[in-house]
C-alpha atoms as a PDB file:
ATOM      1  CA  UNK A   1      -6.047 -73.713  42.960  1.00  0.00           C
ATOM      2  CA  UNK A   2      -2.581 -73.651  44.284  1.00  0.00           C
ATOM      3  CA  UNK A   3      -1.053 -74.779  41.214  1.00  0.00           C
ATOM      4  CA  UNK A   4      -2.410 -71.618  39.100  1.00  0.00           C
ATOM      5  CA  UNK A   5       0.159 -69.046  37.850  1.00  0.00           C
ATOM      6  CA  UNK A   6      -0.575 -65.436  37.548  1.00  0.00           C
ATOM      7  CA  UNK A   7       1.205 -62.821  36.499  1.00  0.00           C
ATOM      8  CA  UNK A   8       0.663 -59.083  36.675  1.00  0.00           C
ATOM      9  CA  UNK A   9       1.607 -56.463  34.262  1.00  0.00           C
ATOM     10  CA  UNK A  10       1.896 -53.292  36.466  1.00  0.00           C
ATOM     11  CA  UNK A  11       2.073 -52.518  39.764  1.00  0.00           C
ATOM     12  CA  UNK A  12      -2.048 -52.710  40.676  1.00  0.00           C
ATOM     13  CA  UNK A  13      -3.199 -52.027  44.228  1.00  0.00           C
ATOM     14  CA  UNK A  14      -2.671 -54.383  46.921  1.00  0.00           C
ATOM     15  CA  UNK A  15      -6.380 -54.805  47.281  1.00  0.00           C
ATOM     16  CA  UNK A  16      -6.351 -56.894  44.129  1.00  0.00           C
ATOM     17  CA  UNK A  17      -2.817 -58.672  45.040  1.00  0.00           C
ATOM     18  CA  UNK A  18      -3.604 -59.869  48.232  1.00  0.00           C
ATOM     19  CA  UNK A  19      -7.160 -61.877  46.533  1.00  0.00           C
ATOM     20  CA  UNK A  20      -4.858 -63.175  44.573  1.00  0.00           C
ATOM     21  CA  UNK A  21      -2.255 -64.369  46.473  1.00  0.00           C
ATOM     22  CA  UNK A  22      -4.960 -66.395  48.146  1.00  0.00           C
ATOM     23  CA  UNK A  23      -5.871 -68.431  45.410  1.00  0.00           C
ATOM     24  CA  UNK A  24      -3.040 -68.702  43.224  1.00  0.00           C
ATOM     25  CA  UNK A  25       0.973 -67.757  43.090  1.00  0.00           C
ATOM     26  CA  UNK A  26       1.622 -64.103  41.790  1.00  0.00           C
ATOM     27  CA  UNK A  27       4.202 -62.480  39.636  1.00  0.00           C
ATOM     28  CA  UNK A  28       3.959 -58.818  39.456  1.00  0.00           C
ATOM     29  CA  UNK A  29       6.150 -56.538  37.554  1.00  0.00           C
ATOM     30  CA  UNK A  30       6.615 -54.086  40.026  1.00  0.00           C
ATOM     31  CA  UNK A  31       7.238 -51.065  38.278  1.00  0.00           C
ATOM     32  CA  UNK A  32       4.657 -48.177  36.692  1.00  0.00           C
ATOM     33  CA  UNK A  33       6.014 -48.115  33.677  1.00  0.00           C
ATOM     34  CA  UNK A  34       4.763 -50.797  30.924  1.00  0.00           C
ATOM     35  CA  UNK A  35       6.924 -54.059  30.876  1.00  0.00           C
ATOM     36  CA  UNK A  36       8.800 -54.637  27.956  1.00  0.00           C
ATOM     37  CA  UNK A  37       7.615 -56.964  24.821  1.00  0.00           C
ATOM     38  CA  UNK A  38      10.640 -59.248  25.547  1.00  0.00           C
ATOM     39  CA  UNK A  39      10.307 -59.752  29.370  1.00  0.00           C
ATOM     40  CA  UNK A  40       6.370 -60.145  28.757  1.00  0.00           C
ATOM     41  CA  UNK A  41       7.223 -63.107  26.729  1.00  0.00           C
ATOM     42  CA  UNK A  42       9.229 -64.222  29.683  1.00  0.00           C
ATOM     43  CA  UNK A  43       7.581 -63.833  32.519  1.00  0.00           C
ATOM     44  CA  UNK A  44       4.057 -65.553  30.755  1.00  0.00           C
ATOM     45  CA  UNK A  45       5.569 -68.618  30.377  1.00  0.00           C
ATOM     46  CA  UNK A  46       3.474 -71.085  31.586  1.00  0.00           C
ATOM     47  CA  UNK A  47       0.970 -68.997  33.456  1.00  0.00           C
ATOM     48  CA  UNK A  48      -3.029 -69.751  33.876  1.00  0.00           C
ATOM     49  CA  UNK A  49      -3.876 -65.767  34.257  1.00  0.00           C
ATOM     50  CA  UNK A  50      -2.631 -63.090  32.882  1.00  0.00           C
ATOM     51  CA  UNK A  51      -3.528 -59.461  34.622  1.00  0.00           C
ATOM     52  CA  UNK A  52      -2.494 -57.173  32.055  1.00  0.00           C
ATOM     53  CA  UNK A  53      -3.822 -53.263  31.459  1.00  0.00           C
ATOM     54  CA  UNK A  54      -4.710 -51.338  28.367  1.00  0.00           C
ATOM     55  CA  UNK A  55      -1.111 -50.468  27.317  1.00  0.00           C
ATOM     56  CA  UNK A  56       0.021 -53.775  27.155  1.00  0.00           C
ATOM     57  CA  UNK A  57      -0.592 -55.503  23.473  1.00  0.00           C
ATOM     58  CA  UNK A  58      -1.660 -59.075  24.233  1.00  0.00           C
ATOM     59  CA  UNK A  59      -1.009 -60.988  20.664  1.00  0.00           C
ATOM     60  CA  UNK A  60      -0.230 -64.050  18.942  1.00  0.00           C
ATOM     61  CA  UNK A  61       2.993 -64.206  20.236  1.00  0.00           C
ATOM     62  CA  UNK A  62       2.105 -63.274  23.596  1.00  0.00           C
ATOM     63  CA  UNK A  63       0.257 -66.439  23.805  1.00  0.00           C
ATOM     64  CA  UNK A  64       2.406 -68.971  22.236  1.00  0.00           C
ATOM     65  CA  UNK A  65       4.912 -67.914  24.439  1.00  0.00           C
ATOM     66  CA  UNK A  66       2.171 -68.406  27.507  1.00  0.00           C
ATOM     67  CA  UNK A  67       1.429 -72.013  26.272  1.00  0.00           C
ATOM     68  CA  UNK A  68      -1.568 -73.735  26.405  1.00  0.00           C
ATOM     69  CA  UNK A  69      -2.202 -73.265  30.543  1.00  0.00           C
ATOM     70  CA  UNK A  70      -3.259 -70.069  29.764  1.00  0.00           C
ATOM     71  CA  UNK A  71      -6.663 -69.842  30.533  1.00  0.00           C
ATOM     72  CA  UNK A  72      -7.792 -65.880  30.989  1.00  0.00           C
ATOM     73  CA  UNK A  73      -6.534 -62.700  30.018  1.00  0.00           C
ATOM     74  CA  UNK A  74      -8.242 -60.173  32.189  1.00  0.00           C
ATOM     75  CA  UNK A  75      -7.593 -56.505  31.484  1.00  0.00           C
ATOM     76  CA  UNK A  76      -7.675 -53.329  33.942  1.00  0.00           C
ATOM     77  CA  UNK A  77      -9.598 -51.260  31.269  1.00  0.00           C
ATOM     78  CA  UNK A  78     -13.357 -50.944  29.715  1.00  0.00           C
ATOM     79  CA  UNK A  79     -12.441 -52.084  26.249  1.00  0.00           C
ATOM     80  CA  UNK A  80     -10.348 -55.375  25.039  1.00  0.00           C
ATOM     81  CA  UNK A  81      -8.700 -53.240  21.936  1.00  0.00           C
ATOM     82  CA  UNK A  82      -5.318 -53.709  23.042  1.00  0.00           C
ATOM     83  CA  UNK A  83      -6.435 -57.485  23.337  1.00  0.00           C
ATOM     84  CA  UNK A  84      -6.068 -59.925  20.104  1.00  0.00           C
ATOM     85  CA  UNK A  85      -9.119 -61.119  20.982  1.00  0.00           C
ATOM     86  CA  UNK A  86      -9.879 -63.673  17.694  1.00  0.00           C
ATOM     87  CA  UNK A  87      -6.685 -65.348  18.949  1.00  0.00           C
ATOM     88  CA  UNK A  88      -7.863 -65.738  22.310  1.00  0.00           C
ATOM     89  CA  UNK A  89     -11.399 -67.136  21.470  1.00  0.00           C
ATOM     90  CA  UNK A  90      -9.508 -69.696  18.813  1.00  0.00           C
ATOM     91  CA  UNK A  91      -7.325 -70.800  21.558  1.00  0.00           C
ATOM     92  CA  UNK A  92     -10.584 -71.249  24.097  1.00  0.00           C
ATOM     93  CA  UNK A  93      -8.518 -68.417  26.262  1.00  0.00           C
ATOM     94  CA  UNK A  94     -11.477 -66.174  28.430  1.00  0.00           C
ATOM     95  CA  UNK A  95     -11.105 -62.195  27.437  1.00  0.00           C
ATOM     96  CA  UNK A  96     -12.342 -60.356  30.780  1.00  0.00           C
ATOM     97  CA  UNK A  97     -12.740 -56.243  31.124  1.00  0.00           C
ATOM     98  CA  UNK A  98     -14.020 -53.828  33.448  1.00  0.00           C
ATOM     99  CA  UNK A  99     -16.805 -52.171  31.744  1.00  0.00           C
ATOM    100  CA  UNK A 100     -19.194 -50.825  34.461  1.00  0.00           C
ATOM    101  CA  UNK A 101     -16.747 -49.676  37.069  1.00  0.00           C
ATOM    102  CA  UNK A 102     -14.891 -46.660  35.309  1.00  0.00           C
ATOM    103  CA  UNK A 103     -17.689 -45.000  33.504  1.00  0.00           C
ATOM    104  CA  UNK A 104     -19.023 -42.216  36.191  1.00  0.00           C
ATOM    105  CA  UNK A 105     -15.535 -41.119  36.465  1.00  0.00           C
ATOM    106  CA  UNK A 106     -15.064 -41.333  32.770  1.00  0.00           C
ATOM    107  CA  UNK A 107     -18.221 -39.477  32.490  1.00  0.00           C
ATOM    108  CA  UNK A 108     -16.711 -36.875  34.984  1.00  0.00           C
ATOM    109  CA  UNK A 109     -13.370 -36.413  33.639  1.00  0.00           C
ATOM    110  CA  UNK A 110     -15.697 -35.452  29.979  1.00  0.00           C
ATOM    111  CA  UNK A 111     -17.560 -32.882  31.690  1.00  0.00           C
ATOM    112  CA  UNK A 112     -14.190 -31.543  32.902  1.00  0.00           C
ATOM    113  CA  UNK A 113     -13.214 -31.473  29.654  1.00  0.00           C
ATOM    114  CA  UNK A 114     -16.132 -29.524  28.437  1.00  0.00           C
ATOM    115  CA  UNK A 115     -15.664 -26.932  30.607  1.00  0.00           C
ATOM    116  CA  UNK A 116     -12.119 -26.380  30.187  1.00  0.00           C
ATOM    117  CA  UNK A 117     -12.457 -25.848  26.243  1.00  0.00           C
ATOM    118  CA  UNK A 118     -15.898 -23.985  26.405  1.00  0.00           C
ATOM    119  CA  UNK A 119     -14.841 -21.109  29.190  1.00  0.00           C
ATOM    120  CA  UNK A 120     -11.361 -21.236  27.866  1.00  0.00           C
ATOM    121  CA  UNK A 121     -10.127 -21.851  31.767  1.00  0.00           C
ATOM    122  CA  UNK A 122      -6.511 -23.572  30.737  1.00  0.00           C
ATOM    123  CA  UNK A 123      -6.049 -20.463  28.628  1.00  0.00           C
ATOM    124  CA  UNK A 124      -7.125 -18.101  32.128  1.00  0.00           C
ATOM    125  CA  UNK A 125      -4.340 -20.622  34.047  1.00  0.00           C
ATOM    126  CA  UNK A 126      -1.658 -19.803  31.259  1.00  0.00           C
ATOM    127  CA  UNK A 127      -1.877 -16.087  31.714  1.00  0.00           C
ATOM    128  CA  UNK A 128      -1.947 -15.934  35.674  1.00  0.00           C
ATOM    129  CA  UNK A 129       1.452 -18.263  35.507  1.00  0.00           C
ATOM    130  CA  UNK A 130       3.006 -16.184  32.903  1.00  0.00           C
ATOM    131  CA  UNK A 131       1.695 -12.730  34.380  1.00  0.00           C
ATOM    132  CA  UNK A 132      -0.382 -11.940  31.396  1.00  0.00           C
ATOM    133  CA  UNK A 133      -3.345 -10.508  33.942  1.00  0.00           C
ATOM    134  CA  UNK A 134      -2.958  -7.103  34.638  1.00  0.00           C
ATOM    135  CA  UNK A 135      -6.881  -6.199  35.125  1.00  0.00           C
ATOM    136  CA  UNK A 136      -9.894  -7.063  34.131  1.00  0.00           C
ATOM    137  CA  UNK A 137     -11.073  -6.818  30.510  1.00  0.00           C
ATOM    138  CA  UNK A 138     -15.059  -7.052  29.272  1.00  0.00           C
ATOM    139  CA  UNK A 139     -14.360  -9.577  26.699  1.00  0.00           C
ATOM    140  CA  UNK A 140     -10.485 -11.055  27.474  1.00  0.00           C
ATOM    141  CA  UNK A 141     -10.665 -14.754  27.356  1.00  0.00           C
ATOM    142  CA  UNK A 142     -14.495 -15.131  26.908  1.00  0.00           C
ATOM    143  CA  UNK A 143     -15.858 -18.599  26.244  1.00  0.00           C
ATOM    144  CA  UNK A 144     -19.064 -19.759  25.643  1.00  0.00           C
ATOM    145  CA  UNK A 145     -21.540 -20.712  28.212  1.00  0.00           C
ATOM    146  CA  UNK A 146     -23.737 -24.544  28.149  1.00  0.00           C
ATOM    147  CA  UNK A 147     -27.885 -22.608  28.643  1.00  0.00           C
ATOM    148  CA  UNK A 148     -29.565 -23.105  25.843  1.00  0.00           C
ATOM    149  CA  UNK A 149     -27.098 -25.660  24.252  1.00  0.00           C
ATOM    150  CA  UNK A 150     -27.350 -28.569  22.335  1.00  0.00           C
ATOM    151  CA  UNK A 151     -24.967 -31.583  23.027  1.00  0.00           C
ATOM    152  CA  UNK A 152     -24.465 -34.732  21.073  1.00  0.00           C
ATOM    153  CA  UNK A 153     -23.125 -37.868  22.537  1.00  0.00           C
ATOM    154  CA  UNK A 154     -21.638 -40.407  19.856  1.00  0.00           C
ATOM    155  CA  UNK A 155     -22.189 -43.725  21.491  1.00  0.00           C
ATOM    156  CA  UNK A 156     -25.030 -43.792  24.422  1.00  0.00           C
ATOM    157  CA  UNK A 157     -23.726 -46.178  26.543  1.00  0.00           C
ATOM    158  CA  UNK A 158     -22.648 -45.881  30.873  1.00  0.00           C
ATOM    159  CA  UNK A 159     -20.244 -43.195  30.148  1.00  0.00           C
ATOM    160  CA  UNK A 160     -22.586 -41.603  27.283  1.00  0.00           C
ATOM    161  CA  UNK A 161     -26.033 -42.106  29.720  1.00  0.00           C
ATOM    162  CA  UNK A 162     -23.688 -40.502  32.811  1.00  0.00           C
ATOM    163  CA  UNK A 163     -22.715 -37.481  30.252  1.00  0.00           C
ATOM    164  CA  UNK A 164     -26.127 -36.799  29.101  1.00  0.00           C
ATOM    165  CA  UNK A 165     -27.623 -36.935  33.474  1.00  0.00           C
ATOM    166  CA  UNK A 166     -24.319 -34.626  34.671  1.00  0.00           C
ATOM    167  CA  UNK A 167     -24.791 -32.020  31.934  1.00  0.00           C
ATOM    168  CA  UNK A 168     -28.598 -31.635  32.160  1.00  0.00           C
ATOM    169  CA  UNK A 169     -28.777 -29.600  34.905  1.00  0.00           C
ATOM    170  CA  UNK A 170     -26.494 -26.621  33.376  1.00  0.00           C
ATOM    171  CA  UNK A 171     -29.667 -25.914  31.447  1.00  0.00           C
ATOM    172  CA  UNK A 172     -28.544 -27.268  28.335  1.00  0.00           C
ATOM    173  CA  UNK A 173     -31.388 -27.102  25.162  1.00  0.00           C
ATOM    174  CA  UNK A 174     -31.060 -30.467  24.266  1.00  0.00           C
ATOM    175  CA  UNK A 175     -29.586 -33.460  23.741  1.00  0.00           C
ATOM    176  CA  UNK A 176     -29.178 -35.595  21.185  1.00  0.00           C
ATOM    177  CA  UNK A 177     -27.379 -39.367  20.729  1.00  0.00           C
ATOM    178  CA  UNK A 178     -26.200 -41.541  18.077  1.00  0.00           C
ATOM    179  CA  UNK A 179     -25.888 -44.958  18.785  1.00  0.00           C
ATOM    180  CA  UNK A 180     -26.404 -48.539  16.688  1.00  0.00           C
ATOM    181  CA  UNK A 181     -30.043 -48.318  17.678  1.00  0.00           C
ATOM    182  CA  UNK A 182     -32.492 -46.111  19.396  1.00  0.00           C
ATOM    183  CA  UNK A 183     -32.162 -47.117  22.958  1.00  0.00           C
ATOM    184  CA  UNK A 184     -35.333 -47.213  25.321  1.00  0.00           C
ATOM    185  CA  UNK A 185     -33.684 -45.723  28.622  1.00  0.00           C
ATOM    186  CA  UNK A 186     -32.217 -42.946  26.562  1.00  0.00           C
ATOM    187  CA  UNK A 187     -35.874 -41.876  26.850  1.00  0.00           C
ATOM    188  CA  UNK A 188     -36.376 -38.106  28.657  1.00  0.00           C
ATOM    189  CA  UNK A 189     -32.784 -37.748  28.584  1.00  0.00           C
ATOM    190  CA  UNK A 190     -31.621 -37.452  24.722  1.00  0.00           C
ATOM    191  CA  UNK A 191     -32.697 -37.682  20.803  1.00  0.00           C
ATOM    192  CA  UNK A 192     -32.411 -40.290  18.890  1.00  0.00           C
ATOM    193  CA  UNK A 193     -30.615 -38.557  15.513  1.00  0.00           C
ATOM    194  CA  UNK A 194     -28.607 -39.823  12.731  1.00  0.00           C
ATOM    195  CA  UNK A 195     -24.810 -39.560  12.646  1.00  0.00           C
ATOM    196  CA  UNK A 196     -25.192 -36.492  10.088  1.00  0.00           C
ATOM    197  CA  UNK A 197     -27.998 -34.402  12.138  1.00  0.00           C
ATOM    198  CA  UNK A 198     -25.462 -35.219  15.196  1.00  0.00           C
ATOM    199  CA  UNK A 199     -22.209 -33.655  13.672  1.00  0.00           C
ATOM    200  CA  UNK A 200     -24.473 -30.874  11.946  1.00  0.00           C
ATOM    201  CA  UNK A 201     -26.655 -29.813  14.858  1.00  0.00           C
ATOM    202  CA  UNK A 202     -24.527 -30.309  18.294  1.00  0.00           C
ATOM    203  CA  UNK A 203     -22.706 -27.276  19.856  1.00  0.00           C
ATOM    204  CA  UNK A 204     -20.797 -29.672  21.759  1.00  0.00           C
ATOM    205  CA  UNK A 205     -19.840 -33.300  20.389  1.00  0.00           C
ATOM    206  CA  UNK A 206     -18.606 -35.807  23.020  1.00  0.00           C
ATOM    207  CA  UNK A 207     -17.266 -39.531  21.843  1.00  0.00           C
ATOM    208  CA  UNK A 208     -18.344 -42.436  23.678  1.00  0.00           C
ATOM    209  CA  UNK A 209     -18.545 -45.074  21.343  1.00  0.00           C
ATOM    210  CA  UNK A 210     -16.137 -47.984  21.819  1.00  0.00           C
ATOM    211  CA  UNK A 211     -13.874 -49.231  18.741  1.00  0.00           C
ATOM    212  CA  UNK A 212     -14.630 -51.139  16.108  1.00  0.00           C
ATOM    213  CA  UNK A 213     -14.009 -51.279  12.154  1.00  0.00           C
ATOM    214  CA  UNK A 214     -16.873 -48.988  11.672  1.00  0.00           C
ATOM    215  CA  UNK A 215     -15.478 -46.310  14.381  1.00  0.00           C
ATOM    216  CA  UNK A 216     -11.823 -46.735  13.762  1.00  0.00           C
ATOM    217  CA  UNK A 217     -11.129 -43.518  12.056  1.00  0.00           C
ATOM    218  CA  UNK A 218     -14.972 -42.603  11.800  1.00  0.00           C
ATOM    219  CA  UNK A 219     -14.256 -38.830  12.586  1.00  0.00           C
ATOM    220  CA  UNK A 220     -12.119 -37.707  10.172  1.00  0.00           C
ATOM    221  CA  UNK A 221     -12.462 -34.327   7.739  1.00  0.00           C
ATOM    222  CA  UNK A 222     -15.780 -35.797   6.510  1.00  0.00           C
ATOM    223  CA  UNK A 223     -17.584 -35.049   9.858  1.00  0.00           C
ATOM    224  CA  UNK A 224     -15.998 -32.250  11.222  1.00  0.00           C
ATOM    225  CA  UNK A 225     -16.841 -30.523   8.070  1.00  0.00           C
ATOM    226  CA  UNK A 226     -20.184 -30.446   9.208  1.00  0.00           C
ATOM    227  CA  UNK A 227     -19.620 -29.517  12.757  1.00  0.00           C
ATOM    228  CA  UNK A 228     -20.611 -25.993  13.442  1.00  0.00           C
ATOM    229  CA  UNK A 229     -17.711 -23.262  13.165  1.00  0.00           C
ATOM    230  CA  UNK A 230     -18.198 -23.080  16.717  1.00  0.00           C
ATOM    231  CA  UNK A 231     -18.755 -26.198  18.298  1.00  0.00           C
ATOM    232  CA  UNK A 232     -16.533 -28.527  20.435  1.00  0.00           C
ATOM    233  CA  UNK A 233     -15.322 -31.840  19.802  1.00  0.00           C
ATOM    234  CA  UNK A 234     -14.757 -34.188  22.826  1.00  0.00           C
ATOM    235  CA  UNK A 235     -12.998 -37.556  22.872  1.00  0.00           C
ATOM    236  CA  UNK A 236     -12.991 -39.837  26.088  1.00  0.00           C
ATOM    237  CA  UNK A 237     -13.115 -43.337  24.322  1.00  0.00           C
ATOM    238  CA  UNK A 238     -10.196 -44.426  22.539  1.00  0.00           C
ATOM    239  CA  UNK A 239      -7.740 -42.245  19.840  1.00  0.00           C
ATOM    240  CA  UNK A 240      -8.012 -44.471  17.244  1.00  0.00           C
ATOM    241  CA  UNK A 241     -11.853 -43.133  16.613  1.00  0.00           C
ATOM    242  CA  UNK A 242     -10.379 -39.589  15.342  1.00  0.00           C
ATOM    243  CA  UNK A 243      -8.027 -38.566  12.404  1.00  0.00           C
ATOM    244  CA  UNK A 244      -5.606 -36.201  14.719  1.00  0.00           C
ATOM    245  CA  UNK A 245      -3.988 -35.058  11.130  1.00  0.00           C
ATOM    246  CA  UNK A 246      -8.073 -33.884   9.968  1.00  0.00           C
ATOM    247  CA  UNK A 247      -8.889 -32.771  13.566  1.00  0.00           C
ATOM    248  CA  UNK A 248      -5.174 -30.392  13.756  1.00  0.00           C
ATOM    249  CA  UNK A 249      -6.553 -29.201  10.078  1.00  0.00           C
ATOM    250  CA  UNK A 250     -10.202 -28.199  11.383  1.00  0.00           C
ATOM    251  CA  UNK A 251      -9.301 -26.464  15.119  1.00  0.00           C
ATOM    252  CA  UNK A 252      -6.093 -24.538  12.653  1.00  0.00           C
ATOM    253  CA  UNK A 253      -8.360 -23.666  10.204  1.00  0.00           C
ATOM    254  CA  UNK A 254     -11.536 -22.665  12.577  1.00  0.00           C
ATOM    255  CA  UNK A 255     -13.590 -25.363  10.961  1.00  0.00           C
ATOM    256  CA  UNK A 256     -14.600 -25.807  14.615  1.00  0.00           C
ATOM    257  CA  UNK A 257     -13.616 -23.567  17.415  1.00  0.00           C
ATOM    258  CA  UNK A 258     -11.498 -26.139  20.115  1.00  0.00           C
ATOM    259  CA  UNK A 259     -10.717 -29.708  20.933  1.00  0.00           C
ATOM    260  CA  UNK A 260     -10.965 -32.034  24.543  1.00  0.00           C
ATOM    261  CA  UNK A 261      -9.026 -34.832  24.193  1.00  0.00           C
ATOM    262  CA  UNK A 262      -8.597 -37.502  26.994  1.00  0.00           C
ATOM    263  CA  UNK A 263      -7.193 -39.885  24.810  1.00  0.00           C
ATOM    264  CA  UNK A 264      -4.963 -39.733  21.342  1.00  0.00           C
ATOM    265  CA  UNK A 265      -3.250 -41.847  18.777  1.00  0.00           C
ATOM    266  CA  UNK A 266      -0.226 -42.548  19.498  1.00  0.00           C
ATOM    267  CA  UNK A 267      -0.395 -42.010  23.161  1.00  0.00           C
ATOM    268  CA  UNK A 268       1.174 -39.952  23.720  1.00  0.00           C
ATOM    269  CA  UNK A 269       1.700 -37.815  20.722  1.00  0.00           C
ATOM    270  CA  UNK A 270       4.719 -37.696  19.599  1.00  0.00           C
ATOM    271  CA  UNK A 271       6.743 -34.257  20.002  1.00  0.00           C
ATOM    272  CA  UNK A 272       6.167 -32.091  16.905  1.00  0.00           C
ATOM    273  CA  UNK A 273       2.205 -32.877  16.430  1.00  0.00           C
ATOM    274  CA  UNK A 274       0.762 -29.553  15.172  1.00  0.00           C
ATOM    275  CA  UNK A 275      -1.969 -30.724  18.153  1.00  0.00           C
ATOM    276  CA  UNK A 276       0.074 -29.946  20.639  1.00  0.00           C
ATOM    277  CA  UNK A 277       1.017 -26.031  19.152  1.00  0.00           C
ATOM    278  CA  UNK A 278      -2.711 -25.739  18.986  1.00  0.00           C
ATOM    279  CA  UNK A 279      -4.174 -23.232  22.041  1.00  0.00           C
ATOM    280  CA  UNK A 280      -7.590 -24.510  21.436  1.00  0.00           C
ATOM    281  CA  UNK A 281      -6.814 -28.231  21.853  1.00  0.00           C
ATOM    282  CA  UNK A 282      -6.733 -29.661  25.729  1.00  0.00           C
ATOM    283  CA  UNK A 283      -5.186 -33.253  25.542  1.00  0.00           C
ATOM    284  CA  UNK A 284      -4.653 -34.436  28.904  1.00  0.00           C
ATOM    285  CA  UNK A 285      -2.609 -37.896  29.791  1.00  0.00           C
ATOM    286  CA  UNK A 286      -5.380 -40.597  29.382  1.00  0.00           C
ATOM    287  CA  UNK A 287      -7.010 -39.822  32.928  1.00  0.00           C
ATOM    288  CA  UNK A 288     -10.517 -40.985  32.640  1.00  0.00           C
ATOM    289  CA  UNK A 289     -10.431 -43.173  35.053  1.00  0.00           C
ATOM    290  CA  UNK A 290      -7.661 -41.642  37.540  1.00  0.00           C
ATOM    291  CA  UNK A 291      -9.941 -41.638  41.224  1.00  0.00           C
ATOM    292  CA  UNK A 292      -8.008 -43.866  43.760  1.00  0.00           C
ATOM    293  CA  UNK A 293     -11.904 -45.323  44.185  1.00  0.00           C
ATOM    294  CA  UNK A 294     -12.193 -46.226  40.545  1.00  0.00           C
ATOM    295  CA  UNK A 295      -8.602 -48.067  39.859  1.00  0.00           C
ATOM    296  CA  UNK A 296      -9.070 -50.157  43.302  1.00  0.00           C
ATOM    297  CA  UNK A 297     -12.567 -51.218  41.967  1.00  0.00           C
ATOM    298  CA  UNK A 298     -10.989 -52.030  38.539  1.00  0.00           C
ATOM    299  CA  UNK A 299      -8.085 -53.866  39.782  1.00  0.00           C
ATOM    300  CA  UNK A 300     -10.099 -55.852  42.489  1.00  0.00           C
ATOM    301  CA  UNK A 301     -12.463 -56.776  39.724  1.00  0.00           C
ATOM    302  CA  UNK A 302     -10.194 -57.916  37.486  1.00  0.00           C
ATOM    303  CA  UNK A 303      -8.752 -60.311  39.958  1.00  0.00           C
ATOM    304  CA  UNK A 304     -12.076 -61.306  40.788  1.00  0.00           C
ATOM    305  CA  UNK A 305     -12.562 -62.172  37.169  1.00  0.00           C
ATOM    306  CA  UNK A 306      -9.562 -64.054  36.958  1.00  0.00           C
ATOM    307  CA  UNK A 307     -10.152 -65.888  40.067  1.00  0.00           C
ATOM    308  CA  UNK A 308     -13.685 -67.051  38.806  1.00  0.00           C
ATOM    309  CA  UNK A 309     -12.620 -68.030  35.246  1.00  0.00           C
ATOM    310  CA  UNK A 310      -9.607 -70.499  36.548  1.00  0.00           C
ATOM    311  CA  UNK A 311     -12.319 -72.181  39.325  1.00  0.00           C
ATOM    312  CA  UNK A 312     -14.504 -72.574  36.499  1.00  0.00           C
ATOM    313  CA  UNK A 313     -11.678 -74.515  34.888  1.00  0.00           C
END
């Protein structure tokens, strides 16, 4: 396959460069930052592959400008979202992801996230750095604990099923899942429950589902309205799933007691989003998958998947 062109969004580890360079001539935009809309439509120009990660926006004109050698668009990230992936299927143009690779860490990084907001622990950082901790107090920046608990996990998929198996042994009451269906390994880990009894009944609600036109904007005022006053909401999946205007409303007006947020909408927020004023909100820069283990596996995979799809062609 000498004659196949790819090109690479980001600088990716050399893992997944070098299997490239193997098979077909590479193009990489060395830099960490995103490459802009009008060099993108450059540098695709005639390509067969296109590498690209889950802040790049692959459209229409993206692929015009390609031309018809393009053959795969292969993304570093579990979902295709930032993918115009009708396009791609009308132009016979292979969509590839990483689905399996980055959920335990994603999984990990939501636990973190639970803890932090439930046991208050950025808040206990903030006052060591600004010398706020003089002694200690009986019930100075008390949280609440997970015994006895009961989460709920909106979308039971890897990162939903590796939730549910890391949070079970902190002696949590139950747990409970919404998902399209009732799902047969979700068996003696977590419930079965309908999308009201899961926003009614959790203590803790973590988002797992991936986007859609039914999740786009699916927690809004609606559902947090029936969270408990003291429960936590928890987003790992994508930003788009939440209202951030409803979800500022509820943590300001203690329709539910604190916010985890791995991911947001815009990303990131821009300055002046009552979110980031609020103490009881964590937002943290989109790092679900950040282990040096995980992004090698994703970026060697995608090359892999890229490699296969042109052979095939």
């Amino acid at each position: 396959m000498p004659e196949n062109k790819v090109f690479i969004t980001r600088k990716v580890g050399n893992e997944a460069i070098s299997l490239l360079e193997g098979k077909c001539t590479v193009k990489v935009w060395n830099s960490e930052e995103p490459i802009p809309k009008d060099e993108l439509l450059i540098a695709v120009k005639g390509i067969s592959g296109l590498f690209c990660t889950v802040s790049d926006v692959i459209d229409a004109e993206v692929l015009d400008a390609a031309g018809p050698e393009l053959k795969v668009v292969a993304t570093m990230s579990s979902g295709t979202d930032n993918i115009n992936t009708f396009e791609c299927q009308r132009r016979g143009i292979d969509v590839c992801k990483t689905p399996d690779i980055a959920a335990d860490a994603a999984a990990d990084i939501a636990v973190a996230l639970i803890l932090m907001t439930s046991r208050k622990i950025v808040q206990g950082i903030d006052a060591i750095r600004q010398n706020e901790f003089k002694c200690w107090k009986p019930f100075w920046l008390c949280g609440s604990g997970l015994i006895n608990k009961t989460i709920g996990i909106l979308g039971f998929g890897r990162v939903g099923f590796g939730i549910a198996r890391r949070l079970r042994p902190f002696g949590v009451e139950r747990i409970l899942y919404n998902d399209l269906q009732e799902l047969e390994y979700a068996e003696n880990i977590a419930n079965y429950v309908s999308l009201d009894t899961l926003f009614s009944s959790s203590d803790i609600i973590c988002i797992c589902c991936g986007v859609n036109s039914l999740t786009t904007g699916m927690v809004n005022s609606k559902l947090l309205q029936r969270m408990k006053q003291t429960s936590i909401l928890i987003n790992t999946s994508r930003g788009v799933i939440v209202n951030h205007d409803d979800l500022a409303d509820a943590l300001r007006d203690g329709t539910i007691a604190a916010a985890g947020l791995d991911v947001t909408d815009p990303e990131p927020l821009p300055q002046g989003h009552p979110l980031l004023s609020q103490p009881n909100c964590i937002i943290l820069p989109h790092m679900g998958t950040n282990t040096t283990e995980t992004r090698i596996a994703m970026s060697v995979n995608t090359a892999k998947s890229i490699i296969a799809v042109l052979k095939a062609n």
